[in-house]
Protein backbone atom coordinates (compact mmCIF):
# COMPACT_ATOMS: atom_id res chain seq x y z
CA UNK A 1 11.55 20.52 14.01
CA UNK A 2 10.86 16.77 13.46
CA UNK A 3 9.97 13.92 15.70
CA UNK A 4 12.79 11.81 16.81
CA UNK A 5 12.03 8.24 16.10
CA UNK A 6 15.17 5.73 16.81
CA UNK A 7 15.15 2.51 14.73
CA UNK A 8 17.18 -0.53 15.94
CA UNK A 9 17.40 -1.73 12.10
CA UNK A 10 17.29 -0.73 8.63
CA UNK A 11 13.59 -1.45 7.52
CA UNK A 12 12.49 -2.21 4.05
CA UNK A 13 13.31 1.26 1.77
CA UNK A 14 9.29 2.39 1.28
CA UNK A 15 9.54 2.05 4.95
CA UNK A 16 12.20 4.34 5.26
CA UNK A 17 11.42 6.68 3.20
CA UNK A 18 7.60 7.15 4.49
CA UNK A 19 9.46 7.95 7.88
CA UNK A 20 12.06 10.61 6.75
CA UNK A 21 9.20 12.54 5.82
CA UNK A 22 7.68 13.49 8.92
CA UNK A 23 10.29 12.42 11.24
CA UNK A 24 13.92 12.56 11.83
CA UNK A 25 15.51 8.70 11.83
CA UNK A 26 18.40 7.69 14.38
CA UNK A 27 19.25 4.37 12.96
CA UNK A 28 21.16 1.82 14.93
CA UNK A 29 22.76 -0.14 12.52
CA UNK A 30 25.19 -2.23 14.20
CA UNK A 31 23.87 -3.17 17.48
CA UNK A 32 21.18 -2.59 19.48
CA UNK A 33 23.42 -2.78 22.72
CA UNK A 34 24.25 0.69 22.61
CA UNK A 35 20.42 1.50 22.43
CA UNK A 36 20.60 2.80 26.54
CA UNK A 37 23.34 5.27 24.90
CA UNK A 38 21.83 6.46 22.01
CA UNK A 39 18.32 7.52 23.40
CA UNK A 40 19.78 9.02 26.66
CA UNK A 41 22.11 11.38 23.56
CA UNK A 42 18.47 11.72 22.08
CA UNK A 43 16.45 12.87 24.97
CA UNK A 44 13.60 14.13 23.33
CA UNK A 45 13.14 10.99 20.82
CA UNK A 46 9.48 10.07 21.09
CA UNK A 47 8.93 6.55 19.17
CA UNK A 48 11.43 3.33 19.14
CA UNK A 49 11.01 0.75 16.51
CA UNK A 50 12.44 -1.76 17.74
CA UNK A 51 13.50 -5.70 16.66
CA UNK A 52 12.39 -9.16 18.09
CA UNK A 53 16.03 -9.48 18.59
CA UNK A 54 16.11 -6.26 20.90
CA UNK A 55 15.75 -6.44 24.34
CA UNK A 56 13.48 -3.33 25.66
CA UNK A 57 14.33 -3.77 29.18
CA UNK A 58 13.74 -1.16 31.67
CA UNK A 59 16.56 0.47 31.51
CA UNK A 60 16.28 1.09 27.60
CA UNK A 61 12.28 2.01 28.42
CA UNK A 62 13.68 4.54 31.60
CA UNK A 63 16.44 6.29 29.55
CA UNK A 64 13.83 7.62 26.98
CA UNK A 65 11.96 10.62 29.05
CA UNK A 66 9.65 11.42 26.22
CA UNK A 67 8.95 7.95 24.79
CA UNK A 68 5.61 7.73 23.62
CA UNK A 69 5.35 4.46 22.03
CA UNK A 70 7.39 1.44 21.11
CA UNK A 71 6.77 -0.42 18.03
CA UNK A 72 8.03 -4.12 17.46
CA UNK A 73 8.83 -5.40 14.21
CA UNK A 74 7.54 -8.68 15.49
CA UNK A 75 4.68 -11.15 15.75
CA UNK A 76 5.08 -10.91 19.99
CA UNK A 77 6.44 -8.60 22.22
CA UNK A 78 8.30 -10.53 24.64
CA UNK A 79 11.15 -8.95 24.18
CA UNK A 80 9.77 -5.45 25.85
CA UNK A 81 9.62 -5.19 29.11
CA UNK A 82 5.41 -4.47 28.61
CA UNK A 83 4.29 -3.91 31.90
CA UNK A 84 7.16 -1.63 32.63
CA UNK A 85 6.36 0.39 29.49
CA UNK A 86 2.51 0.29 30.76
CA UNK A 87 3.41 1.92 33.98
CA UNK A 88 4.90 4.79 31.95
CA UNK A 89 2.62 5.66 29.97
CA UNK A 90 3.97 4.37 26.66
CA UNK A 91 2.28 2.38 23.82
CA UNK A 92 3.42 -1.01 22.90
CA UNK A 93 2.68 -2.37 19.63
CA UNK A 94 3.37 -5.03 17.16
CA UNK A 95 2.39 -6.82 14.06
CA UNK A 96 0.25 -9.69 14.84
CA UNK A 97 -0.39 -12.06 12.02
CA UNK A 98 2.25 -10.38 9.64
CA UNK A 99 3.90 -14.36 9.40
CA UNK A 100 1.01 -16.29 8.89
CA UNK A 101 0.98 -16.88 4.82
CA UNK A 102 4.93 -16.96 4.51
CA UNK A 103 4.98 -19.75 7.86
CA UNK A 104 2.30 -21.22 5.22
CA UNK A 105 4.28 -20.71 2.09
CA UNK A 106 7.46 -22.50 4.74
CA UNK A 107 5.27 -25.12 5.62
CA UNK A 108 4.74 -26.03 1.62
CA UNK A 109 8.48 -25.25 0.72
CA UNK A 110 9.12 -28.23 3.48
CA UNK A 111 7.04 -30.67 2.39
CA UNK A 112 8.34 -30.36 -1.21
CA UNK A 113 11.61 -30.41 0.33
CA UNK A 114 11.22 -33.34 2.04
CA UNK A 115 9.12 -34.92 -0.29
CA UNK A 116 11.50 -34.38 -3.21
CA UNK A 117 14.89 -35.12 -1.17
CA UNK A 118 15.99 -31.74 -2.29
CA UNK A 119 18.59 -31.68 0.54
CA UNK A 120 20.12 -34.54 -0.01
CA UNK A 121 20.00 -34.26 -3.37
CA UNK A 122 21.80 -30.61 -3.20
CA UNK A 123 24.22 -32.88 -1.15
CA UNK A 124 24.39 -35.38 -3.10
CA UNK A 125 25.45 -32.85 -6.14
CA UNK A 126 27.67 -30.25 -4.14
CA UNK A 127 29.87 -33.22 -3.46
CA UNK A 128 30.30 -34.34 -7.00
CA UNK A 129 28.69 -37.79 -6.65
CA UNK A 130 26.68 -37.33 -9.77
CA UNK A 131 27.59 -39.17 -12.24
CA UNK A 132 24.53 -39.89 -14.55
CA UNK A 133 20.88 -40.64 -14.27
CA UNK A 134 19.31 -43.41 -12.67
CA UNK A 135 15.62 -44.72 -12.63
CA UNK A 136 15.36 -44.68 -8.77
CA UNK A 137 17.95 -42.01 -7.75
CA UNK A 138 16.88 -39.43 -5.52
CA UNK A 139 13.18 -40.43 -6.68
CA UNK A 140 11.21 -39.28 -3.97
CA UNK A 141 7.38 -39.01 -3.24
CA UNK A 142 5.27 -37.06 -5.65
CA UNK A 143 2.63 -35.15 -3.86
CA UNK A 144 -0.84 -35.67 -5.50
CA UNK A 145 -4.41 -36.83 -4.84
């Protein structure tokens, strides 16, 4: 018989798929508020996955009797009660430093952004003021040396 592991979202598909082979998925798909419910009907699920959305309170953390670990999908994990989950003997994890180069890649799309006026100019278009070129319209800062 597999592992239970309950999984407060749909992951990426490789994800997924990695998991179904050694363990047997309970997906919440909807909502995680019904998380209490779904381990209690689950007793012997031993790993949550859970969302930085989800809150991992003590009363999620007390209603799974043979939790083992809880893994966040998440830079942080202030969303889990920690120190509760300490006291009972389950792992927390997370994935520290999994946003760094797309905050970077952010960062750049935002300057361009600003640089460029590419709001206002989307703006500008969506509401049909366009009527023709202009030398200074919508010029902008270029970004170089």
């Amino acid at each position: 018989m597999k592992k239970k592991v309950v999984l407060t979202q749909i992951y990426q598909d490789r994800a997924i798929e990695k998991l179904r082979d050694e363990y047997q998925l309970i997906i919440v798909e909807e909502s995680s508020e019904n998380l209490e419910e779904i381990i209690e009907e689950n007793p012997d699920t031993e790993a949550l996955i859970s969302f930085l959305s989800d809150d991992i309170n003590q009363a999620v953390i007390s209603c799974g009797k043979n939790l083992k670990i809880i893994a966040n999908y998440a830079v942080g994990y202030n969303n889990i009660d920690f120190k509760y989950a300490m006291e009972k003997g389950i792992y927390v994890t997370h994935t520290p430093d999994i946003l760094t180069d797309a905050t970077a890649d952010l960062t750049m799309a935002l300057i361009l952004a600003v640089s460029r006026r590419m709001v206002e100019a989307d703006a500008f278009l969506r509401e049909g003021r366009f009527i023709g070129w202009k030398s200074k319209l919508l010029l902008g800062k270029e970004l170089r040396d």
